[in-house]
PDB file of N, CA and C in Angstrom:
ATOM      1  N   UNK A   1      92.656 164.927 -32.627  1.00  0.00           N
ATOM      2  CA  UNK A   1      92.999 163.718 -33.356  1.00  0.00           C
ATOM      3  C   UNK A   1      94.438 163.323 -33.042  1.00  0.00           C
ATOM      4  N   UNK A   2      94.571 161.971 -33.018  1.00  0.00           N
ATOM      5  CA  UNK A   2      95.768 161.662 -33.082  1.00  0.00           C
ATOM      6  C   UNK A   2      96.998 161.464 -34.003  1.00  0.00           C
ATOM      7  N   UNK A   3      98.203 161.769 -34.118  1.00  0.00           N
ATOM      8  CA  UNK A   3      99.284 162.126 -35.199  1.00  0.00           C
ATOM      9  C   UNK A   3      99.423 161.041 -35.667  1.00  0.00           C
ATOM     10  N   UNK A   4      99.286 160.356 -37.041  1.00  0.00           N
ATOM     11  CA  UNK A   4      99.649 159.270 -37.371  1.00  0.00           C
ATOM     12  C   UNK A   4     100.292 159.257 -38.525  1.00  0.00           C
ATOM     13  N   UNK A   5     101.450 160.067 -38.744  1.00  0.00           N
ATOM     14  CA  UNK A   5     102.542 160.458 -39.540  1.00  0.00           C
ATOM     15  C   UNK A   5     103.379 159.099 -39.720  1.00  0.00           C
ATOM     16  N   UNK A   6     103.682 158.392 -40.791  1.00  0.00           N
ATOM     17  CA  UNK A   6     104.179 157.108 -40.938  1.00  0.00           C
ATOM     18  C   UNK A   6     103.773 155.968 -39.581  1.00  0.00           C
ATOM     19  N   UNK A   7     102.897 156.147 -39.420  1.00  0.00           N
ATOM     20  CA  UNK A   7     102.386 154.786 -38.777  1.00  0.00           C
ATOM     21  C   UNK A   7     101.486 153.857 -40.091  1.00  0.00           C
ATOM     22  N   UNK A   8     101.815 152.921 -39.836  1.00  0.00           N
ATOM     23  CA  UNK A   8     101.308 151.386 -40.958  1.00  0.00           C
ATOM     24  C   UNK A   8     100.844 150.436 -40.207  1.00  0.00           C
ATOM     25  N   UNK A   9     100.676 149.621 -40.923  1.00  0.00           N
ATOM     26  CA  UNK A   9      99.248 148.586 -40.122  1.00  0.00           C
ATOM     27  C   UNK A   9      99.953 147.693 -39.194  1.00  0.00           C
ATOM     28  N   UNK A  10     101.570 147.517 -39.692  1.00  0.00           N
ATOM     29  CA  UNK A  10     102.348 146.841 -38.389  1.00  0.00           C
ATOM     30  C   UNK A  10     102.837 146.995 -37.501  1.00  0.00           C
ATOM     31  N   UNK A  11     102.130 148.656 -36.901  1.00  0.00           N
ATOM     32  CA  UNK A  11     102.471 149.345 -36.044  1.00  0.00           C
ATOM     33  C   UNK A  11     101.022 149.229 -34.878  1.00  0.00           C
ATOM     34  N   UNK A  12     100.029 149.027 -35.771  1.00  0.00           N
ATOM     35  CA  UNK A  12      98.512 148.870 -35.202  1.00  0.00           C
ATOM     36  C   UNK A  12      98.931 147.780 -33.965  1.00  0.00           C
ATOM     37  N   UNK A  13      97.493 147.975 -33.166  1.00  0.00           N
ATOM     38  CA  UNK A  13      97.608 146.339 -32.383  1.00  0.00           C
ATOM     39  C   UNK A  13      96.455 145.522 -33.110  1.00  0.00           C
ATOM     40  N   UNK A  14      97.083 144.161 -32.914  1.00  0.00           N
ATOM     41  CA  UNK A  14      96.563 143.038 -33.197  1.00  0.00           C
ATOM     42  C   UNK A  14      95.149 142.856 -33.295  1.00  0.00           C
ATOM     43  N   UNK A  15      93.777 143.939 -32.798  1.00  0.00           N
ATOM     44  CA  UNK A  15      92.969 143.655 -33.522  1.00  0.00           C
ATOM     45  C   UNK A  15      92.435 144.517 -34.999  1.00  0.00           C
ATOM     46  N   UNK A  16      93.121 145.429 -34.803  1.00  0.00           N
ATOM     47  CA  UNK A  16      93.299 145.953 -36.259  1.00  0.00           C
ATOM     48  C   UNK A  16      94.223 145.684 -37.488  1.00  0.00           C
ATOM     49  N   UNK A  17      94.707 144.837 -37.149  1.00  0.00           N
ATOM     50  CA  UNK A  17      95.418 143.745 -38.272  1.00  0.00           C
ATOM     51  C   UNK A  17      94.467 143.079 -38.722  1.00  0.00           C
ATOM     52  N   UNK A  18      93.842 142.270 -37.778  1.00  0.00           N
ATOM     53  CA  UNK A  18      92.414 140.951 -37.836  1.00  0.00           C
ATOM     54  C   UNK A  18      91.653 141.945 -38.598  1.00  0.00           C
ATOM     55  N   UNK A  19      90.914 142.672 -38.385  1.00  0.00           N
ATOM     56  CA  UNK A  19      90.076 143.769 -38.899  1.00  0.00           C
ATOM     57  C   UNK A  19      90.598 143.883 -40.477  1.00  0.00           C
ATOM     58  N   UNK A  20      91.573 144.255 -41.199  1.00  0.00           N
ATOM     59  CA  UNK A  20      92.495 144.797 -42.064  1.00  0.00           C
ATOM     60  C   UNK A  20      92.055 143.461 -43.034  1.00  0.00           C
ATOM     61  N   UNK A  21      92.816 142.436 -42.016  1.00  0.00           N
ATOM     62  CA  UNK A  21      92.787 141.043 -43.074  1.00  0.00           C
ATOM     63  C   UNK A  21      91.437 140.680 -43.424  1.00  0.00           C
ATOM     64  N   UNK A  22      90.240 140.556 -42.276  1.00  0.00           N
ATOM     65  CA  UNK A  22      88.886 140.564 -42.675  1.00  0.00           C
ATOM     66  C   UNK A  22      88.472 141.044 -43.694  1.00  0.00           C
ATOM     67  N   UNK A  23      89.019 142.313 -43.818  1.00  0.00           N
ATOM     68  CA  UNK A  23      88.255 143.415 -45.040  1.00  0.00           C
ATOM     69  C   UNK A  23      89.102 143.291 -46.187  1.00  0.00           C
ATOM     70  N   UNK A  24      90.548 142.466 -46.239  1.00  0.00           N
ATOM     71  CA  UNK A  24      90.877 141.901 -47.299  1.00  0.00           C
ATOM     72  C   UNK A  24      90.605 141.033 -47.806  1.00  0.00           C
ATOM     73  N   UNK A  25      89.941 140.006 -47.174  1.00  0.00           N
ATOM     74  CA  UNK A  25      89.658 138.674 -47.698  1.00  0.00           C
ATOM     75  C   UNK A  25      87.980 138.911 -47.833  1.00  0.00           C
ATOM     76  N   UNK A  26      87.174 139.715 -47.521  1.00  0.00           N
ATOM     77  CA  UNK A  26      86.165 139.477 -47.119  1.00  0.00           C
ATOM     78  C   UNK A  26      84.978 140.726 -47.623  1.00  0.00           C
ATOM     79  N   UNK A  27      85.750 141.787 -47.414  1.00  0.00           N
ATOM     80  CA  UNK A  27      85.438 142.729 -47.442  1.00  0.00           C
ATOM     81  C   UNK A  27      84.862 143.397 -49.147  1.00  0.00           C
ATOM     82  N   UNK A  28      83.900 144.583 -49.175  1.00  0.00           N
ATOM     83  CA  UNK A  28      83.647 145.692 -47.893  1.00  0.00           C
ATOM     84  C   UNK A  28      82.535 144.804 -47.151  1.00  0.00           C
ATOM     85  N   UNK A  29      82.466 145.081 -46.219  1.00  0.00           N
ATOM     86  CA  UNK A  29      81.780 144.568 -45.160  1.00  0.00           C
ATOM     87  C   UNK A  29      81.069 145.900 -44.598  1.00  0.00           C
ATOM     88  N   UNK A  30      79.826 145.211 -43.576  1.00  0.00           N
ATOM     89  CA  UNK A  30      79.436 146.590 -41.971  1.00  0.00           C
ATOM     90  C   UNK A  30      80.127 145.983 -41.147  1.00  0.00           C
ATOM     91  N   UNK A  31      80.156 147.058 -40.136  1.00  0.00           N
ATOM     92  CA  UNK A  31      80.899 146.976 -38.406  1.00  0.00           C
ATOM     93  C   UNK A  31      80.298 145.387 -38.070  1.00  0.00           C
ATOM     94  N   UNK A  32      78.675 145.494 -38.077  1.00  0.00           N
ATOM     95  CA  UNK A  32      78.232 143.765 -37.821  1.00  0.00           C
ATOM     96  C   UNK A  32      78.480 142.739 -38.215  1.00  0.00           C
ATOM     97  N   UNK A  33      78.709 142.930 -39.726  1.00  0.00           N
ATOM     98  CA  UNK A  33      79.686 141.806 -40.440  1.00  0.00           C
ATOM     99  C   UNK A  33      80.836 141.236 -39.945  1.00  0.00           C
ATOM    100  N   UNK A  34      81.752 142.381 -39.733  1.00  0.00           N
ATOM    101  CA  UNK A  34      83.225 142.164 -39.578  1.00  0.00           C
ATOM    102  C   UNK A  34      82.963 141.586 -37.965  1.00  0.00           C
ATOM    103  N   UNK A  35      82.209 141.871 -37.325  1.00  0.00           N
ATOM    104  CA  UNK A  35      82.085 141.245 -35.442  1.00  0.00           C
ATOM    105  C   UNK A  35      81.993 140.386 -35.537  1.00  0.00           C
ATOM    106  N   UNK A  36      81.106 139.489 -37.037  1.00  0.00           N
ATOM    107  CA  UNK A  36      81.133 138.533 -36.972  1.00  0.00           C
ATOM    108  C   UNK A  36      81.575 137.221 -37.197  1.00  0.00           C
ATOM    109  N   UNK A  37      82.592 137.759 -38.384  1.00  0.00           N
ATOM    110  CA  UNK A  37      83.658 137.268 -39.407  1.00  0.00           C
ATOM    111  C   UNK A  37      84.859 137.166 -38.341  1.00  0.00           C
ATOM    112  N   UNK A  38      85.190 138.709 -37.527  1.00  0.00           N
ATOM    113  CA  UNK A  38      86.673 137.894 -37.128  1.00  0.00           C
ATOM    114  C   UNK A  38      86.455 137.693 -35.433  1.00  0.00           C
ATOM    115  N   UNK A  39      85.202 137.656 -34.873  1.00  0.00           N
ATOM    116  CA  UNK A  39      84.518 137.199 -33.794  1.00  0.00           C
ATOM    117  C   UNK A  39      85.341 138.311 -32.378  1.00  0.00           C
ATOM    118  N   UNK A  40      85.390 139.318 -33.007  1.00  0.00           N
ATOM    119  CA  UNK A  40      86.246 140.317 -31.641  1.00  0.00           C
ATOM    120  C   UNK A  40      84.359 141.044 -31.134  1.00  0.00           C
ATOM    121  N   UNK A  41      84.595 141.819 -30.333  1.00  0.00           N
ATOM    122  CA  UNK A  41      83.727 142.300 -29.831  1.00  0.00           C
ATOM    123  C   UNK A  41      82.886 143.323 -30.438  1.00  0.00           C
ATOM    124  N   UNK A  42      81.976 144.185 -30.460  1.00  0.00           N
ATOM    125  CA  UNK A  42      81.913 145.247 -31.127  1.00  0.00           C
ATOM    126  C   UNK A  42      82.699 146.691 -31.149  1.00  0.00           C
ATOM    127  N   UNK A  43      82.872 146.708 -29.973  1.00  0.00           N
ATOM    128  CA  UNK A  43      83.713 147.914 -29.502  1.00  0.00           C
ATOM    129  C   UNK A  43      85.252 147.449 -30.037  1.00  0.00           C
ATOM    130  N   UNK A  44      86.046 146.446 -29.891  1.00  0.00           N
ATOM    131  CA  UNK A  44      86.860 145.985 -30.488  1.00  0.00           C
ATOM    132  C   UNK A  44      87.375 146.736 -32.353  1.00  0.00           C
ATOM    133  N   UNK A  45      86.165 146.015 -32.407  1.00  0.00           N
ATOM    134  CA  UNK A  45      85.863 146.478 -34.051  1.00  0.00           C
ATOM    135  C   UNK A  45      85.979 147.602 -34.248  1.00  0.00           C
ATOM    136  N   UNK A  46      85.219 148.741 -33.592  1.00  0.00           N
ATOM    137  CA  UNK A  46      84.942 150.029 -33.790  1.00  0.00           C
ATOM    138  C   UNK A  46      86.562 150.558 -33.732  1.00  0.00           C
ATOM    139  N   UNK A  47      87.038 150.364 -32.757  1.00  0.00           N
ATOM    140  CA  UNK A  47      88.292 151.167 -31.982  1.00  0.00           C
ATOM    141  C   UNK A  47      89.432 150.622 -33.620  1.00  0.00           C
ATOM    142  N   UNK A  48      89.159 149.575 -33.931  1.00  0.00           N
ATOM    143  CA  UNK A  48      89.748 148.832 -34.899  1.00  0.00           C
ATOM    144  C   UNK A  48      89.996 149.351 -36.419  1.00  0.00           C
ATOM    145  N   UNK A  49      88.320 150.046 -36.394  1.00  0.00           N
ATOM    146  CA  UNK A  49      87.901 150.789 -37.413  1.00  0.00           C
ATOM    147  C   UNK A  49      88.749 152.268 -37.836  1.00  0.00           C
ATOM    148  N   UNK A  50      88.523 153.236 -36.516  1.00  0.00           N
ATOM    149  CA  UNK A  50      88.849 154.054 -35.977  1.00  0.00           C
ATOM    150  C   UNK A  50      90.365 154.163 -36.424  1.00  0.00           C
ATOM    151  N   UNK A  51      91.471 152.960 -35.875  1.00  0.00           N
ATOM    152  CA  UNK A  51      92.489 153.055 -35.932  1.00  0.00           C
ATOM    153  C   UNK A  51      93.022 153.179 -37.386  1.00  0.00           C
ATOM    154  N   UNK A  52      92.359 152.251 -38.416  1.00  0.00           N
ATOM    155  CA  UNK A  52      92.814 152.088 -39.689  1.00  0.00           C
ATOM    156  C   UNK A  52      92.380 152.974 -40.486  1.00  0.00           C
ATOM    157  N   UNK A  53      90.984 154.107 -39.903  1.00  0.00           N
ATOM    158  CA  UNK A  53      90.199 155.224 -41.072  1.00  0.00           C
ATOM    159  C   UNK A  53      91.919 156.267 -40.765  1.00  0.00           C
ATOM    160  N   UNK A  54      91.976 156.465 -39.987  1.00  0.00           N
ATOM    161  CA  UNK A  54      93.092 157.230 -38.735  1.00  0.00           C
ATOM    162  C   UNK A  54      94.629 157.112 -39.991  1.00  0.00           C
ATOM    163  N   UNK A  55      94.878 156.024 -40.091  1.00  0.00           N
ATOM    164  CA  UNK A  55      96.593 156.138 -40.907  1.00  0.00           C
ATOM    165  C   UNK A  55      95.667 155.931 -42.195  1.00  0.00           C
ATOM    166  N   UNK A  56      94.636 155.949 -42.950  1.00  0.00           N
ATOM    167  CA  UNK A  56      94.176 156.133 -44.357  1.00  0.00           C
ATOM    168  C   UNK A  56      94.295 154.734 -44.755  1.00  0.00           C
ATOM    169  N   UNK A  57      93.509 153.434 -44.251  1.00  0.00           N
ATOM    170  CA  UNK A  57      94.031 152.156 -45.334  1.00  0.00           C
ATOM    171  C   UNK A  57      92.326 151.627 -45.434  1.00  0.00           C
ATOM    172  N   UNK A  58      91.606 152.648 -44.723  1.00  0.00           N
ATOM    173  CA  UNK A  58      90.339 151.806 -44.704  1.00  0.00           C
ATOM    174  C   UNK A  58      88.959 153.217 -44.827  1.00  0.00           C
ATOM    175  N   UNK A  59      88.030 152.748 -45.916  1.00  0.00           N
ATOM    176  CA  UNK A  59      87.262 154.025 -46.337  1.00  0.00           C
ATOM    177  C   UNK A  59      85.998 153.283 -45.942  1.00  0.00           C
ATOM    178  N   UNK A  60      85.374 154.507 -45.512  1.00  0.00           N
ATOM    179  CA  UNK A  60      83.791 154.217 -44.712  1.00  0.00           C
ATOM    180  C   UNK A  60      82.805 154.986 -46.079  1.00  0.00           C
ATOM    181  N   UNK A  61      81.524 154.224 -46.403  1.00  0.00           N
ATOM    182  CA  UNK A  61      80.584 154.450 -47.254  1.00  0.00           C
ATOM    183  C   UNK A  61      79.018 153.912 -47.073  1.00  0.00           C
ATOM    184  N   UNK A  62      78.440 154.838 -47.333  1.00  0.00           N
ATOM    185  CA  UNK A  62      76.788 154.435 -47.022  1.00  0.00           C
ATOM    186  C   UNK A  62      76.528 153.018 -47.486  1.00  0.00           C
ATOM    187  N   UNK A  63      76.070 152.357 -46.316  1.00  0.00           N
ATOM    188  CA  UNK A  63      75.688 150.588 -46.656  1.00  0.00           C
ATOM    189  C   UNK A  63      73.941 150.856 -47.143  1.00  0.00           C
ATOM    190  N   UNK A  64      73.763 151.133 -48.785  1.00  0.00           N
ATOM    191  CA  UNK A  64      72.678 151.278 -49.847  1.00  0.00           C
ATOM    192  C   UNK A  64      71.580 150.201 -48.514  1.00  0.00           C
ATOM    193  N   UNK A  65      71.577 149.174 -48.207  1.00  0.00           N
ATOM    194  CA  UNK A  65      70.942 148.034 -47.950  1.00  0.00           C
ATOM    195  C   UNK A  65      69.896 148.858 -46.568  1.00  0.00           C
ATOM    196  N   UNK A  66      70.732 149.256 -46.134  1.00  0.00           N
ATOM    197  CA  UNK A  66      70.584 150.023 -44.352  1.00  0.00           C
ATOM    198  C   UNK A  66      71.257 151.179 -44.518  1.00  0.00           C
ATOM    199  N   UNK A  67      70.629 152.289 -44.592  1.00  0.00           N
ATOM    200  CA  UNK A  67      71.491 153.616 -44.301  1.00  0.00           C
ATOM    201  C   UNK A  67      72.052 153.670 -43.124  1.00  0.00           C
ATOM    202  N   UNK A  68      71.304 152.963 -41.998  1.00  0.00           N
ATOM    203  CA  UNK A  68      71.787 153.302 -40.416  1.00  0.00           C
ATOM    204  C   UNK A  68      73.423 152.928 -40.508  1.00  0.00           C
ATOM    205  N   UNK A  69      73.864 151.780 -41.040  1.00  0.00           N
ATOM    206  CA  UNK A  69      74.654 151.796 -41.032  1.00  0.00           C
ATOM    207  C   UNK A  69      75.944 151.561 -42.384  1.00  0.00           C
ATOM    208  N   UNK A  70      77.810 151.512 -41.728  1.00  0.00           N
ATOM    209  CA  UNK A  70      77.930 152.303 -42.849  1.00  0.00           C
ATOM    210  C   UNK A  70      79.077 150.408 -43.764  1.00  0.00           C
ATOM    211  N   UNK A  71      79.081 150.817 -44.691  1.00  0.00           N
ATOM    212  CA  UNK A  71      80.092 149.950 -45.345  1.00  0.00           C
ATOM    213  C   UNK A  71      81.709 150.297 -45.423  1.00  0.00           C
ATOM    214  N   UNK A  72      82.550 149.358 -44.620  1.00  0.00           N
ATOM    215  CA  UNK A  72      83.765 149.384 -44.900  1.00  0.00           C
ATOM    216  C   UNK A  72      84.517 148.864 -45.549  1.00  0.00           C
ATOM    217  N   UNK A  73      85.449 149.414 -46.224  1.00  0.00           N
ATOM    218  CA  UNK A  73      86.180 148.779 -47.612  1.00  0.00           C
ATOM    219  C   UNK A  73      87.738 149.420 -47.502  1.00  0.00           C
ATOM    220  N   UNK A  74      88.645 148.525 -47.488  1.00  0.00           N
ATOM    221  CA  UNK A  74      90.117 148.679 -48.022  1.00  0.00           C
ATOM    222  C   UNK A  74      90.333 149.824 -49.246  1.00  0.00           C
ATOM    223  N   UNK A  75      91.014 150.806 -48.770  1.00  0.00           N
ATOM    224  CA  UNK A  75      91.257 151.814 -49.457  1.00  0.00           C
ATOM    225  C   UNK A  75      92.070 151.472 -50.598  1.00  0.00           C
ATOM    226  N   UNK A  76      92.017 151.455 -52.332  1.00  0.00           N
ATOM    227  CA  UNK A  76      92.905 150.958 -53.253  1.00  0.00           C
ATOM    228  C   UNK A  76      93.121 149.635 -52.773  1.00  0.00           C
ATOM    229  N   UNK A  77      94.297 148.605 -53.078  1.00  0.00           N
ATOM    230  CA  UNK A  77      94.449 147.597 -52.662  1.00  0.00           C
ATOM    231  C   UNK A  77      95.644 147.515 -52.010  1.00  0.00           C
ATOM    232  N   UNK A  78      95.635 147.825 -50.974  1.00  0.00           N
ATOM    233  CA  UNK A  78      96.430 147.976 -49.722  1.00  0.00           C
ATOM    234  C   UNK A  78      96.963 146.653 -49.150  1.00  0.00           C
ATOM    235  N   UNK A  79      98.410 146.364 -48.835  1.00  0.00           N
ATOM    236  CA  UNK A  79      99.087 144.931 -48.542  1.00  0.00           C
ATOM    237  C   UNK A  79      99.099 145.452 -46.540  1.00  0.00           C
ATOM    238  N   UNK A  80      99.547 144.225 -46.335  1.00  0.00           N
ATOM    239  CA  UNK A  80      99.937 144.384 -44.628  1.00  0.00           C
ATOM    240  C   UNK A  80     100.531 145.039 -44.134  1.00  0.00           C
ATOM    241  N   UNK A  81     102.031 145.258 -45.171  1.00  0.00           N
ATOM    242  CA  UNK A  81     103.031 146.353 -44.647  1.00  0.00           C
ATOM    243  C   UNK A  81     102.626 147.783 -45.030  1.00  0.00           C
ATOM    244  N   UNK A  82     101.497 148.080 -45.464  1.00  0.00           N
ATOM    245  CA  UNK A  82     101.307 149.394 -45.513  1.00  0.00           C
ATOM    246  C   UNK A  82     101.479 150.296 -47.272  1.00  0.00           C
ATOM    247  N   UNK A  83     101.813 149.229 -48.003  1.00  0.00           N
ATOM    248  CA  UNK A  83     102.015 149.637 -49.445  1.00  0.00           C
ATOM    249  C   UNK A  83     101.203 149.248 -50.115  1.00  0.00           C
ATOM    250  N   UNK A  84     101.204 149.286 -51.416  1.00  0.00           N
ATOM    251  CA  UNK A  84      99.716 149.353 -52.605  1.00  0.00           C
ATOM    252  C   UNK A  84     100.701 148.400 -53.537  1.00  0.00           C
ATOM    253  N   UNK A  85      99.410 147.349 -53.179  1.00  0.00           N
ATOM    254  CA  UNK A  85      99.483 146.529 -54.024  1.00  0.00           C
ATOM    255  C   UNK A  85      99.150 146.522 -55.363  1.00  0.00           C
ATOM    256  N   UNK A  86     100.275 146.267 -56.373  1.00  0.00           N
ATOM    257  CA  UNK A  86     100.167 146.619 -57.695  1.00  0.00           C
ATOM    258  C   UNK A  86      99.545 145.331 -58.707  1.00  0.00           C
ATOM    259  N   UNK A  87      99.437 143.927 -58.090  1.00  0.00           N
ATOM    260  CA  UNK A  87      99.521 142.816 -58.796  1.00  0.00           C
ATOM    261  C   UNK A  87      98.373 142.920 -59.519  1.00  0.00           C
ATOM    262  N   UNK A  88      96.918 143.193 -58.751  1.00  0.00           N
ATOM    263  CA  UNK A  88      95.950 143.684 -60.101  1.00  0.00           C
ATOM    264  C   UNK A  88      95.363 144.729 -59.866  1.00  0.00           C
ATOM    265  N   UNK A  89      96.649 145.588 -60.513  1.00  0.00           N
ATOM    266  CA  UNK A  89      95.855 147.241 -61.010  1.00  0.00           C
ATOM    267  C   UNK A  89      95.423 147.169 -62.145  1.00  0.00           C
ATOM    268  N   UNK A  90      95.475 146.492 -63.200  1.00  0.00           N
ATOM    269  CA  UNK A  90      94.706 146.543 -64.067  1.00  0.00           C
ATOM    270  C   UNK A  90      93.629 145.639 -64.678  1.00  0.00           C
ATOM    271  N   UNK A  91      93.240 144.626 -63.262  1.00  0.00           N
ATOM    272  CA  UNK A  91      92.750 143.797 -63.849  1.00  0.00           C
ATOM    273  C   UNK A  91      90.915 144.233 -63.652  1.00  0.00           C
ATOM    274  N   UNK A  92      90.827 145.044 -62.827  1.00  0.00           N
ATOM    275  CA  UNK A  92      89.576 145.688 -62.527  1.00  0.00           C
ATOM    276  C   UNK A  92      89.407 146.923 -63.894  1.00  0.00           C
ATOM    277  N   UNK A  93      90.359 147.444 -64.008  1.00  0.00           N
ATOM    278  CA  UNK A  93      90.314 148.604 -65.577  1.00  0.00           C
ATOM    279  C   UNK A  93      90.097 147.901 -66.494  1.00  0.00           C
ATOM    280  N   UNK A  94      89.993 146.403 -66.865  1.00  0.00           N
ATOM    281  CA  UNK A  94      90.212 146.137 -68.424  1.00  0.00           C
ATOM    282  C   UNK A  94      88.609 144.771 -68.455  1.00  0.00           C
ATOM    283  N   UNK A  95      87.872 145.258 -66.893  1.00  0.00           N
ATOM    284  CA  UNK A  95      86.557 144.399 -67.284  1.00  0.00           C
ATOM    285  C   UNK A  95      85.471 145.378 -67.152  1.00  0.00           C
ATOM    286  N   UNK A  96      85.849 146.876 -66.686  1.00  0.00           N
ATOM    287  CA  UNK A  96      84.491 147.011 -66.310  1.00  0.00           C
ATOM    288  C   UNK A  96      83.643 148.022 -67.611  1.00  0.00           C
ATOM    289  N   UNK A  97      82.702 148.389 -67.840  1.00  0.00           N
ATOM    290  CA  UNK A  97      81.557 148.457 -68.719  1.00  0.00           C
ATOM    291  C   UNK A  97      80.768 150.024 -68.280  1.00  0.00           C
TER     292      UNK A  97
END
């Protein structure tokens, strides 16, 4: 594996930013989703994937719909520069049931 000791998402290349922002605005999404949302390639995506599971900002989970494949989702609520966004930490704690 590769060392990714303080590396952040503005250290990534440019299609794992696209990737990042996809799954912020958009997200959780599958790998097919996101190919199709930010129109990079598949392999693109993957390597994209790869890079962001790699410094911890992006968590992979069984897509219920299709086991074959998996669902990706923004780890906590993670900003661009690599920090946790605090603006609604509590707004998900004070609706759910």
């Amino acid at each position: 594996m590769e060392e990714t000791d303080g590396e952040k998402i503005a250290d990534l290349p440019p299609s794992a930013k696209l990737v990042f922002k996809v799954l912020e605005y958009d997200g959780p999404l599958t790998q097919k989703q996101i190919v199709e949302e930010s129109m990079l390639s598949a392999r693109t995506v993957r390597y994209a994937l790869e890079r962001l599971e790699g410094i911890g900002v992006v968590d992979e989970d069984i897509y219920f719909a299709d086991a074959r494949q998996s669902l990706y989702r923004i780890e906590e609520a993670m900003t661009a520069d690599g920090g946790v966004d605090e603006s609604n930490s509590g707004e998900d704690a004070c609706c759910a049931e």
